[in-house]
Protein backbone atom coordinates (compact mmCIF):
# COMPACT_ATOMS: atom_id res chain seq x y z
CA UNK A 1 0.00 0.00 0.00
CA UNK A 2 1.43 3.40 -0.85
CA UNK A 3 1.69 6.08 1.94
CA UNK A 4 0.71 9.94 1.77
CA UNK A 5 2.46 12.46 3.20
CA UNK A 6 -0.13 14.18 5.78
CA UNK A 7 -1.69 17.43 4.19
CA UNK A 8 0.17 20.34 4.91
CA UNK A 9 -2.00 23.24 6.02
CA UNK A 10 -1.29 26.91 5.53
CA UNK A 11 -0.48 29.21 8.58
CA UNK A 12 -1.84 32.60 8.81
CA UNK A 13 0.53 35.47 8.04
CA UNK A 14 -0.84 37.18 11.09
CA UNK A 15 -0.27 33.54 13.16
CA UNK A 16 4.02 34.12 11.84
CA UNK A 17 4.04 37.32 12.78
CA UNK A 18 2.42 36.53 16.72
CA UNK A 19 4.81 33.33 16.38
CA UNK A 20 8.00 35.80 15.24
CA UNK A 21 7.22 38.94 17.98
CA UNK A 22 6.54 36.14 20.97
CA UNK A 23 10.31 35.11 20.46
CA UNK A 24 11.81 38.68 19.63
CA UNK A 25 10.34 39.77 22.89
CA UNK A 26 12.07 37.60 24.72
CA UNK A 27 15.73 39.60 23.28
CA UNK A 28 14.29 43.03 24.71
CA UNK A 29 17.35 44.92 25.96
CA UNK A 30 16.61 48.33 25.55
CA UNK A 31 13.33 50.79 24.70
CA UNK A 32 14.67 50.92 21.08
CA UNK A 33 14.26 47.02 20.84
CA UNK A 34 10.87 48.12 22.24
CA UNK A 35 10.15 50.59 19.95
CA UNK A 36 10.98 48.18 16.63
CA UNK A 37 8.57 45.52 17.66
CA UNK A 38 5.64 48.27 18.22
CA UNK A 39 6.39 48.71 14.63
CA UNK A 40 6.20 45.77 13.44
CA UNK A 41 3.36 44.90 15.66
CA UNK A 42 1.41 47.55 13.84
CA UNK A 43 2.47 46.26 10.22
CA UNK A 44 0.85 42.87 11.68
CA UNK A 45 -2.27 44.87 12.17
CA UNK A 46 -2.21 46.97 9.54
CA UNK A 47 -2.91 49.62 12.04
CA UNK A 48 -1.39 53.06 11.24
CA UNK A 49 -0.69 53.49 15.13
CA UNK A 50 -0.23 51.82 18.60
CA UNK A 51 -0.18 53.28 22.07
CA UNK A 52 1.17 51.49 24.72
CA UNK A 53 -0.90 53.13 27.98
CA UNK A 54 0.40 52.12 31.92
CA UNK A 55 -1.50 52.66 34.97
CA UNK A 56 -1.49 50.49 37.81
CA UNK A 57 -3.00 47.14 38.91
CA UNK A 58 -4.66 49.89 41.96
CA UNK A 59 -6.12 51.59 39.47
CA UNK A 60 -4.12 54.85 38.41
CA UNK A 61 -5.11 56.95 35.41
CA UNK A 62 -3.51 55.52 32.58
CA UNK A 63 -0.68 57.41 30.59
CA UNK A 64 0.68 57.31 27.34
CA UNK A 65 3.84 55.51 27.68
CA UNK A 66 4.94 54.51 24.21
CA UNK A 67 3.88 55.09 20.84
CA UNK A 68 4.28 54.32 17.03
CA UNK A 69 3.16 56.20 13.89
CA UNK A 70 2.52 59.00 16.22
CA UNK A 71 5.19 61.93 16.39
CA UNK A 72 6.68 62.33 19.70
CA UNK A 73 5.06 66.02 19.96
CA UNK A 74 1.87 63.82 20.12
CA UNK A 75 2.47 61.63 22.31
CA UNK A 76 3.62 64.27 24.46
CA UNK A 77 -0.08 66.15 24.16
CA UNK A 78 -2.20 63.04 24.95
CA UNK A 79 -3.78 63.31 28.28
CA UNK A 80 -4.19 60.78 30.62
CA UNK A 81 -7.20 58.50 30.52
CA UNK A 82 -9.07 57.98 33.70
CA UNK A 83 -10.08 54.97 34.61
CA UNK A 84 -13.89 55.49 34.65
CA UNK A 85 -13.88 57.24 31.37
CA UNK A 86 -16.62 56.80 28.35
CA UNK A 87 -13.69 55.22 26.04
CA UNK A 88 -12.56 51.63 24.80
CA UNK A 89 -8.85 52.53 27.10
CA UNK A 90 -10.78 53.29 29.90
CA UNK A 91 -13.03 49.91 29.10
CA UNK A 92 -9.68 47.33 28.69
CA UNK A 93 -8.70 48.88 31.59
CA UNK A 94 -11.40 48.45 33.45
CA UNK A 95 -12.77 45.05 32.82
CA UNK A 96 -9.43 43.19 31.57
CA UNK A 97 -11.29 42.76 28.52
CA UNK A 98 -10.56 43.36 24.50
CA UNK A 99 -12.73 46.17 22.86
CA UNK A 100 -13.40 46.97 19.56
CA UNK A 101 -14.01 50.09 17.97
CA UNK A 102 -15.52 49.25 14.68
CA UNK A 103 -14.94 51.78 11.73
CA UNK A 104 -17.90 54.08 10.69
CA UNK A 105 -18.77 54.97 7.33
CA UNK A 106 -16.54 57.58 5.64
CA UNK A 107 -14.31 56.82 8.64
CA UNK A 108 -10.38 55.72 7.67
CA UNK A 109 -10.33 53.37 10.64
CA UNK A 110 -11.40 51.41 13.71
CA UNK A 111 -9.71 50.25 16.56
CA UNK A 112 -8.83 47.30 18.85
CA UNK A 113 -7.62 47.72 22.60
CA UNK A 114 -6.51 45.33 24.21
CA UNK A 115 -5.54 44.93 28.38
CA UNK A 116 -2.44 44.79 29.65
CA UNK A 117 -2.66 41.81 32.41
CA UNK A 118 -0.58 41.23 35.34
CA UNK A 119 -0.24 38.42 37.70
CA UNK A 120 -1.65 41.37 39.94
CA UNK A 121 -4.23 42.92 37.16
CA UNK A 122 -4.81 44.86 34.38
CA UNK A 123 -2.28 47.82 34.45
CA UNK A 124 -2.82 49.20 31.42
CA UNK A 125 -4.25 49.08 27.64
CA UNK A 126 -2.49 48.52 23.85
CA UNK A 127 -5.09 50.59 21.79
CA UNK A 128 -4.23 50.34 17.68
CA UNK A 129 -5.98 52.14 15.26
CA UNK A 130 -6.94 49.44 12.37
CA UNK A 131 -7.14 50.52 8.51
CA UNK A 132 -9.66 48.85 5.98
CA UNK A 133 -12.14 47.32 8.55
CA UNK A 134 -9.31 44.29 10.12
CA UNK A 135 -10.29 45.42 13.32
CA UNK A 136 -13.32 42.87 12.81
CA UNK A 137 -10.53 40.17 12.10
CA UNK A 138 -10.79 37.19 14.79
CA UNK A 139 -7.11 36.89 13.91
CA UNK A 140 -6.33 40.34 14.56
CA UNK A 141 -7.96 40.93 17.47
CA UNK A 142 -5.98 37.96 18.71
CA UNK A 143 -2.75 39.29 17.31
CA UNK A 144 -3.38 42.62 19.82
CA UNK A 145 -4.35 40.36 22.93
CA UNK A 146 -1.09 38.33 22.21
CA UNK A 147 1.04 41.56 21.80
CA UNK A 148 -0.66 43.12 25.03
CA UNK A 149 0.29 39.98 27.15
CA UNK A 150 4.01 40.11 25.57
CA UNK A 151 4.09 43.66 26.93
CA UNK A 152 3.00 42.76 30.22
CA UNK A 153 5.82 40.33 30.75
CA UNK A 154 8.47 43.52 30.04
CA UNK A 155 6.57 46.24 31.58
CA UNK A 156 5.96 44.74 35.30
CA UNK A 157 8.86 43.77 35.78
CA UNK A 158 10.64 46.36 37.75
CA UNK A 159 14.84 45.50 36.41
CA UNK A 160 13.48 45.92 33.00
CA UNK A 161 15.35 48.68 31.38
CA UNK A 162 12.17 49.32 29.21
CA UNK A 163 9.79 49.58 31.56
CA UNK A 164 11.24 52.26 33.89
CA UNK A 165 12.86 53.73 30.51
CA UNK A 166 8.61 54.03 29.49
CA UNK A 167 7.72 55.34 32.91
CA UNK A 168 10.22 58.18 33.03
CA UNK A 169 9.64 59.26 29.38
CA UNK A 170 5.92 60.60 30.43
CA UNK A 171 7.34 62.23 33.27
């Protein structure tokens, strides 16, 4: 009897790129490491920007910590989001949960933000504003929760040069 190879199924682009981040996370050494996988976090998502927001497990307002496609003038001008505001931040923040944003009509994009979780809570929010409708993509939304949870792992941990690099920047 002949033998067939098993079929060989095709994995997601998105699925290399969560697969390809996980293990460059792991070779953070410095916020510019950082700042290279935001961007190619974003290219994942085809989202023309990220924000990388930080408050605290207790509940702290959360702050704009790190950014890409947005000029650091920007970043510099957002305001903090409390945590019992009317937004989809506010809402990750709050209930540890993903939120969408879905584009409107005659709108350029949507958005997907997804929490930051601790061992101790949610301390903070990825937000990325999604072109061409993707944020209604099951595997991008995944692709931002899997991001958010890699950021976790370098932002609470207090000898991580990134994360009191982040902290210090907003200051």
């Amino acid at each position: 009897p002949k033998t067939s190879a098993p079929p060989v199924h095709a994995v997601s682009p998105v699925l290399t790129a969560a697969a390809r981040l996980c293990t460059d996370f792991g070779c953070v050494g410095s916020l510019d490491d950082l700042s290279g996988l935001l961007a190619r976090g974003a290219d994942a998502m085809d989202a023309t920007g990220l924000v990388v927001w930080l408050g605290s497990a207790a509940g702290a307002d959360l702050q704009p910590v790190l950014a890409h496609g947005y000029g650091q003038q920007a970043l510099a001008r957002m305001p903090p989001v409390a945590r019992a505001a009317d937004n989809a931040a506010a809402a990750a923040y709050r209930t540890g949960e993903l939120q969408i944003v879905p584009s409107r009509p005659g709108s350029s994009a949507g958005a997907i933000v997804a929490p930051i979780l601790s061992a101790d809570g949610c301390i903070g929010a990825l937000s990325a504003e999604i072109r061409r409708g993707r944020e209604g993509s099951e595997s991008v939304q995944a692709f931002a929760a899997i991001f958010a949870a890699q950021l976790a792992g370098i932002l609470v941990t207090p000898t991580t040069e990134t994360a009191t690099a982040a902290q210090h920047k907003t200051a």
